[in-house]
Protein backbone atom coordinates (compact mmCIF):
# COMPACT_ATOMS: atom_id res chain seq x y z
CA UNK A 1 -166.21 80.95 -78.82
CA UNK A 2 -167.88 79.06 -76.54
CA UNK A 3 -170.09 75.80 -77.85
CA UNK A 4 -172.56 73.82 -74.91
CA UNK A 5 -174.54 71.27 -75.67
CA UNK A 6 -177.56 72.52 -73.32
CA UNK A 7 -179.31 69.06 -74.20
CA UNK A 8 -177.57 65.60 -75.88
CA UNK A 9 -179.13 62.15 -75.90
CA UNK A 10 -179.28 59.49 -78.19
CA UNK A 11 -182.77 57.84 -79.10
CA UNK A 12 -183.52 54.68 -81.29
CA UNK A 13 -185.00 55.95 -84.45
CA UNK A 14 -185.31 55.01 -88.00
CA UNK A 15 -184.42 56.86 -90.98
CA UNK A 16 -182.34 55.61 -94.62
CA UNK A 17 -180.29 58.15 -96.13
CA UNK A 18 -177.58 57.47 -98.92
CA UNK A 19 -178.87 54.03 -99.10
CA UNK A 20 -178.22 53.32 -95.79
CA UNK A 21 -180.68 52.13 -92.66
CA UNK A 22 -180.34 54.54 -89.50
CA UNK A 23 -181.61 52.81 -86.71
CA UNK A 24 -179.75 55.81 -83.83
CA UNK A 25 -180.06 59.28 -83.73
CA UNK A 26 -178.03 61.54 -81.88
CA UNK A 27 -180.42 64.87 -80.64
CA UNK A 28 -178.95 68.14 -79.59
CA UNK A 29 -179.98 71.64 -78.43
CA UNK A 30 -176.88 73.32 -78.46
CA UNK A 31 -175.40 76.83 -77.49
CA UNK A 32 -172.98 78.37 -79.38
CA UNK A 33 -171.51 81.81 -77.43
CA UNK A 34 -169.24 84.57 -78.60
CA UNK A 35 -168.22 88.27 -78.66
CA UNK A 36 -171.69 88.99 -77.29
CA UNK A 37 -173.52 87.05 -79.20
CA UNK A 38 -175.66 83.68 -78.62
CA UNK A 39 -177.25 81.20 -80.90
CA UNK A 40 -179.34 78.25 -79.81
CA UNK A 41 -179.55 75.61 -82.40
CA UNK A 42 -181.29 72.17 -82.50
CA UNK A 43 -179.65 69.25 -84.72
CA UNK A 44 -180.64 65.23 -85.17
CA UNK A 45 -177.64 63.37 -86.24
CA UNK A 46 -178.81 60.12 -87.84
CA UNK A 47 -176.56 57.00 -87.48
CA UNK A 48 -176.38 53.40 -88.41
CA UNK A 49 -176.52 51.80 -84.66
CA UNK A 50 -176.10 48.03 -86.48
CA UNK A 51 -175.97 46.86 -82.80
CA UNK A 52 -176.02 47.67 -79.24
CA UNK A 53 -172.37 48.65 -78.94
CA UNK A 54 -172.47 50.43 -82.06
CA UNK A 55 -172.31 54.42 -81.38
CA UNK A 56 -169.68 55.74 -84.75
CA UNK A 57 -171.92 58.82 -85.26
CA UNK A 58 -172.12 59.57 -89.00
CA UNK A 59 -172.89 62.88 -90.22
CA UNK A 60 -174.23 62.35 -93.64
CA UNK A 61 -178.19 62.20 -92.40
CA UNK A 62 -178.10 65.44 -90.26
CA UNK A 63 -180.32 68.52 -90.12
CA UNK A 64 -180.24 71.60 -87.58
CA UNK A 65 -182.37 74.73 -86.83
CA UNK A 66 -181.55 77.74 -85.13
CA UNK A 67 -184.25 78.53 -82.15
CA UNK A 68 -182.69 81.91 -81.64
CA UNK A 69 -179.71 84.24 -82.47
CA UNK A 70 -178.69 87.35 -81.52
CA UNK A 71 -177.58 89.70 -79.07
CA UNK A 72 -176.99 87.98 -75.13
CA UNK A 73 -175.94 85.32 -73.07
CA UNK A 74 -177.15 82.04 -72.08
CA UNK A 75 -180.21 81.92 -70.21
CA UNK A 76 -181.74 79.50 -67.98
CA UNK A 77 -185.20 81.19 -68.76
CA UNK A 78 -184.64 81.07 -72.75
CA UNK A 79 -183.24 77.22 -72.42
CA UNK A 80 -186.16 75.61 -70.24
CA UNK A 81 -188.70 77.39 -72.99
CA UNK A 82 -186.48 75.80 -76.16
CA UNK A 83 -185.78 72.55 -74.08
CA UNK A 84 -189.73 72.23 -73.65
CA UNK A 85 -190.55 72.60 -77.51
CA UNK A 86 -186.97 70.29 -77.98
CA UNK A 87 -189.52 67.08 -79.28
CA UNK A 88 -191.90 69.39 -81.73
CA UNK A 89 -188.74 71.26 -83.50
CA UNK A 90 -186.58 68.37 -83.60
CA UNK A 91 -189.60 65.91 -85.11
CA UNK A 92 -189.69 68.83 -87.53
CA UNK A 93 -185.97 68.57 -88.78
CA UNK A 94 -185.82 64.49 -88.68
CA UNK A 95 -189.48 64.71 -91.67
CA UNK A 96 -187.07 66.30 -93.36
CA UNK A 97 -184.80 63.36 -93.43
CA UNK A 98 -188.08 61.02 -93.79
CA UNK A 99 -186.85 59.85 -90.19
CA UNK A 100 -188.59 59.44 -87.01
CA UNK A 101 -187.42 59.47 -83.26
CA UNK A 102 -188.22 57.03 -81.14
CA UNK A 103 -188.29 59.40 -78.02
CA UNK A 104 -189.50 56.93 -75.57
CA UNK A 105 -186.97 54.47 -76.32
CA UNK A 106 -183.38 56.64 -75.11
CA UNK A 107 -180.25 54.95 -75.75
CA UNK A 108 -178.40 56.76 -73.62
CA UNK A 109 -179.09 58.74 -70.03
CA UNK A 110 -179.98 62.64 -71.42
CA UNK A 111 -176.94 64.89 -70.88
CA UNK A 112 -177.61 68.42 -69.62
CA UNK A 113 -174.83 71.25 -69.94
């Protein structure tokens, strides 16, 4: 099995879960590969981020989606159309959390795999 993360930054946000202000989160479009098979899946990772050095990811505030699954292989073609909706669909998952993203405000440079 293969697992890519096509897309990783991290973005100040804001979100409490389990009591507990999130001030980080960690965003992903990942690609998960195997015996034929492909699955693209989007996930926001919420995480304390008390200060500027502070990166321990928790994964107690996290939600995912799956953009596609199914027969294939990773595509270039597939991955620019899911990186290009990457803001909507991962919005989406953090409302469920109550959090938001903070997508002009990247902690980190964007990592592309």
């Amino acid at each position: 099995m293969k697992v890519i993360d096509v897309f990783l930054c991290y973005y100040g946000a804001e979100c409490v879960a389990n009591e507990r202000e999130r001030h980080a989160a960690a965003v992903r479009l990942t690609a998960t590969s195997d015996a034929g098979m492909i699955t693209y899946e989007y996930s926001v990772s919420f995480f304390p981020h008390d200060d500027p050095e502070d990166f321990m990811i928790s994964y107690d505030a996290c939600v995912s989606g799956i953009a596609y699954e199914g027969k294939g292989r990773r595509s270039k073609k597939k991955e620019a159309v899911y990186l290009a909706e990457l803001r909507e669909q991962v919005d989406a998952l953090a409302a469920q959390l109550d959090g938001t993203i903070d997508w002009e405000n990247p902690l980190i440079e964007p990592r592309l795999g």
